[in-house]
Protein backbone atom coordinates (compact mmCIF):
# COMPACT_ATOMS: atom_id res chain seq x y z
CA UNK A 1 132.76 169.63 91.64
CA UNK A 2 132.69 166.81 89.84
CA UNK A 3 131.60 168.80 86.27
CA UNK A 4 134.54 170.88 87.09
CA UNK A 5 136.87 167.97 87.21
CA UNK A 6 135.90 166.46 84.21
CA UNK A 7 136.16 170.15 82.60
CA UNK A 8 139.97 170.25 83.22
CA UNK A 9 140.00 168.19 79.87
CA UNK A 10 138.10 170.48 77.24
CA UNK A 11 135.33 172.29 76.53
CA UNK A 12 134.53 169.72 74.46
CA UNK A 13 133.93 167.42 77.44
CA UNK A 14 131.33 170.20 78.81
CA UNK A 15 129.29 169.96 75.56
CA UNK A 16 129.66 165.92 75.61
CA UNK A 17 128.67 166.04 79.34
CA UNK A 18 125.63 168.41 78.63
CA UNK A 19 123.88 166.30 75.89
CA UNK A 20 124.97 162.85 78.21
CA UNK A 21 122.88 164.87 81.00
CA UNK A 22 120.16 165.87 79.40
CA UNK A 23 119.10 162.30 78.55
CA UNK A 24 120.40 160.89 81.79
CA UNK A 25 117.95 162.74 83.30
CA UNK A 26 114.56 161.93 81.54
CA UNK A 27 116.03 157.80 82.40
CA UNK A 28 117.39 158.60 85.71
CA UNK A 29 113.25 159.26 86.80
CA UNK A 30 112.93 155.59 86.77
CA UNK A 31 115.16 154.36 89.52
CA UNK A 32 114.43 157.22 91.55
CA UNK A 33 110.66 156.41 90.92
CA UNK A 34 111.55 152.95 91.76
CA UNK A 35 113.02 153.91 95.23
CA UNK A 36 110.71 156.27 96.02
CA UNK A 37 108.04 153.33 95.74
CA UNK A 38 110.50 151.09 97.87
CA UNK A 39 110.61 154.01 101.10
CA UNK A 40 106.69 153.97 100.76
CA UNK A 41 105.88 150.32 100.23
CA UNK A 42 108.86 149.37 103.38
CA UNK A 43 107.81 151.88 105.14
CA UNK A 44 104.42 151.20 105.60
CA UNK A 45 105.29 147.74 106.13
CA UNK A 46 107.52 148.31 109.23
CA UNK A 47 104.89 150.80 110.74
CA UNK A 48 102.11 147.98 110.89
CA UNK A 49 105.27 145.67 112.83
CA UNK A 50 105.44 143.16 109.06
CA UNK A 51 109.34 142.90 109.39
CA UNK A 52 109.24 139.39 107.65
CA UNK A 53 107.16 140.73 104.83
CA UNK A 54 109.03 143.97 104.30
CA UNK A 55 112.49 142.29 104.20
CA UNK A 56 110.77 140.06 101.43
CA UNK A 57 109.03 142.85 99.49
CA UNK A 58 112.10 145.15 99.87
CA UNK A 59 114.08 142.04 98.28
CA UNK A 60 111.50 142.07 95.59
CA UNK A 61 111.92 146.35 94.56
CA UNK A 62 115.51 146.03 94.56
CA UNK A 63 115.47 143.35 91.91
CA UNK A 64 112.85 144.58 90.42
CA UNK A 65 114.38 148.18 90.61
CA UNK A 66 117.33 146.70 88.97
CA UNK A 67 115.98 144.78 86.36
CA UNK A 68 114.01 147.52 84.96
CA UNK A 69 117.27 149.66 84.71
CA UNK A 70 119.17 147.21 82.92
CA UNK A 71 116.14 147.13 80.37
CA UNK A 72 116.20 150.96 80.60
CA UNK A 73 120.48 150.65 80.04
CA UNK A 74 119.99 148.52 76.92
CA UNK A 75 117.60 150.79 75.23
CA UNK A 76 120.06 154.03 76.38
CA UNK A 77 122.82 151.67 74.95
CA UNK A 78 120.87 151.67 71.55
CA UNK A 79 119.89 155.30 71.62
CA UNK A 80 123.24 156.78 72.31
CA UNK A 81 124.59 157.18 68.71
CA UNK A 82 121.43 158.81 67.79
CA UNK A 83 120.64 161.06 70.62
CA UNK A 84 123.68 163.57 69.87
CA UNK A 85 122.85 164.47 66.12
CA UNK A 86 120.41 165.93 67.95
CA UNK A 87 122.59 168.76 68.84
CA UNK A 88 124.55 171.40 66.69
CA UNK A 89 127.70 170.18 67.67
CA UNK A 90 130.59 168.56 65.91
CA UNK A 91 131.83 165.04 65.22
CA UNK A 92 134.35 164.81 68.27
CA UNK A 93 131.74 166.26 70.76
CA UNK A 94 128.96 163.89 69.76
CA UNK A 95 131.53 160.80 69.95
CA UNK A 96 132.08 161.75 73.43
CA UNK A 97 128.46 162.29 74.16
CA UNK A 98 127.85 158.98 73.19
CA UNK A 99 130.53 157.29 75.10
CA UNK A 100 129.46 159.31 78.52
CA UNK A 101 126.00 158.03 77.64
CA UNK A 102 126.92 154.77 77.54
CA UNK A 103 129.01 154.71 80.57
CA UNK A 104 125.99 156.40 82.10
CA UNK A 105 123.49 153.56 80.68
CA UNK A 106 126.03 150.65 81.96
CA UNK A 107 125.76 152.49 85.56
CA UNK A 108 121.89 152.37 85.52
CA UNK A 109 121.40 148.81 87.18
CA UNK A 110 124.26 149.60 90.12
CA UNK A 111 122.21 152.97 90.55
CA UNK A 112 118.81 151.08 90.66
CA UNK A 113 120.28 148.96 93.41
CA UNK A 114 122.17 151.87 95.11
CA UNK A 115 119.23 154.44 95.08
CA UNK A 116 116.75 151.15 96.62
CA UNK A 117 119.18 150.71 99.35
CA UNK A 118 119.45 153.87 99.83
CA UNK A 119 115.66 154.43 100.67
CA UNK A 120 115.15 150.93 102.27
CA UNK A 121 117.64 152.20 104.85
CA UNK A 122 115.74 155.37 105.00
CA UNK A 123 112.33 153.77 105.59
CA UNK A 124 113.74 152.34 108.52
CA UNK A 125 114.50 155.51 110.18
CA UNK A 126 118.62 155.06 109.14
CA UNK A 127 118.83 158.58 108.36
CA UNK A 128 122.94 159.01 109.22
CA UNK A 129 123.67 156.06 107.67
CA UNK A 130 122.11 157.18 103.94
CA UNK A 131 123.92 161.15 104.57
CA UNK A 132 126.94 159.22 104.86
CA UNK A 133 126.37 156.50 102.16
CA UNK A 134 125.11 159.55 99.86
CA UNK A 135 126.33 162.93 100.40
CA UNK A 136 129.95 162.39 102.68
CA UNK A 137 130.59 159.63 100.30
CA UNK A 138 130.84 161.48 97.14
CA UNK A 139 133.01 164.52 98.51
CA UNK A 140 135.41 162.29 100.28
CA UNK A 141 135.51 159.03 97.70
CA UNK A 142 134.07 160.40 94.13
CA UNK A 143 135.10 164.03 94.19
CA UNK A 144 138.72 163.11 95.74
CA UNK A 145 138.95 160.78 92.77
CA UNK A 146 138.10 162.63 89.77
CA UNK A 147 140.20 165.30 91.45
CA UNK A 148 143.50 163.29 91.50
CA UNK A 149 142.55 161.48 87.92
CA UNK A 150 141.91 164.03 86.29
CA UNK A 151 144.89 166.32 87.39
CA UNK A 152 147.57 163.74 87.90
CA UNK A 153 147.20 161.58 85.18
CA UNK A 154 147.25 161.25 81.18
CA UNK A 155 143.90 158.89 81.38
CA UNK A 156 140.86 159.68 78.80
CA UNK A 157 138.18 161.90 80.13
CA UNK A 158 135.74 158.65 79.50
CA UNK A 159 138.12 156.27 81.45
CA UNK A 160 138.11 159.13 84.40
CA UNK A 161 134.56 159.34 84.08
CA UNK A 162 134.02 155.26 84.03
CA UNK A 163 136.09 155.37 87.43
CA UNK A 164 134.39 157.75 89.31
CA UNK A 165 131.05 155.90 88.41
CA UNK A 166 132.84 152.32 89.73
CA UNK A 167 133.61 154.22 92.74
CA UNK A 168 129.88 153.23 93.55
CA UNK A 169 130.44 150.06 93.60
CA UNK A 170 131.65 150.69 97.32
CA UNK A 171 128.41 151.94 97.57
CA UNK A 172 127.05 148.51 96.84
CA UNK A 173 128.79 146.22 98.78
CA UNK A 174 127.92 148.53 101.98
CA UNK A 175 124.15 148.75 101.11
CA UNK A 176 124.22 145.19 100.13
CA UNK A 177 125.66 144.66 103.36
CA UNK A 178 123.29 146.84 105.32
CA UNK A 179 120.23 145.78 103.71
CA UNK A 180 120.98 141.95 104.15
CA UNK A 181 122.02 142.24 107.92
CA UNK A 182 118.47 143.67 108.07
CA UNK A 183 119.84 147.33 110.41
CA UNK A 184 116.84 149.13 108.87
CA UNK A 185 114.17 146.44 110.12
CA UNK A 186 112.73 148.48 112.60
CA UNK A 187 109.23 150.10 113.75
CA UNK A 188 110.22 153.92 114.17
CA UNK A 189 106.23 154.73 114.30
CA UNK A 190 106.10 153.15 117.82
């Protein structure tokens, strides 16, 4: 849905959008690696009843998580003129390309965070809290947004695009928010 929205404004945002993809994808592996490592590491740590250690090791993934993805953003940053010549496209598609892939690379560190809270709440057995932090979230927040932006208003498909992605900033604060009142610190293997 949210392809579609952004497709309201050209087929050359499609193209753009495709080639942004394509290398969001081979950098999206690390943060996802990242909080896959964070459900196991937590998670084993609750079972054996560590609650002090696994708030402090979960506190070390996320910043690690995030640090790595701002290194990660920075070399996107630096690879996103060159990535589209790549394609057999013209000049206006590859501008755009670049611009979605930078947005995307700016996003990287808020996704580190938001994909590690999103799994630290999971190894704790919050499993309604992450389908409404994940999947309700983006039909009733992101989707509604890029729906009304990109209908109702004049704004530049990258401006719609950098939008939606701050939408996820919500996303933050409530993890943030979650994770630090410690609601996921608990034993489900007993």
């Amino acid at each position: 849905m949210l392809a579609q929205c952004y497709s309201v404004r050209g087929l050359n945002v499609i193209a753009a959008q495709n080639i942004s993809n394509t290398i969001s994808n081979v950098f999206n592996i690390v943060f996802i690696a990242l909080g896959d490592s964070v459900a196991i590491v937590v998670g084993q740590l609750l079972g054996a009843g560590k609650m002090d250690e696994a708030r402090d090791t979960d506190n070390k993934l996320i910043t690690f998580s995030v640090l790595c993805c701002m290194g990660i953003a920075l070399f996107m940053t630096m690879l996103a003129p060159f990535f589209p010549m790549l394609y057999n496209t013209g000049d206006d598609v590859r501008a755009l390309a670049t611009r979605f892939i930078i947005v995307t690379a700016l996003c990287m560190p808020q996704n580190a965070f938001l994909h590690a809270s999103y799994f630290t709440l999971r190894s704790g057995g919050k499993t309604v809290i992450t389908f409404l932090f994940d999947s309700v979230f983006i039909w009733c927040v992101s989707v509604s947004v890029a729906f009304v932006l990109s209908r109702f208003t004049a704004l530049p498909v990258i401006a719609v695009y950098a939008i939606v992605q701050a939408c996820d900033l919500i996303k933050c604060v409530i993890g943030f928010v979650l994770v630090k009142k410690g609601v996921w610190l608990q034993n489900i293997v007993e």
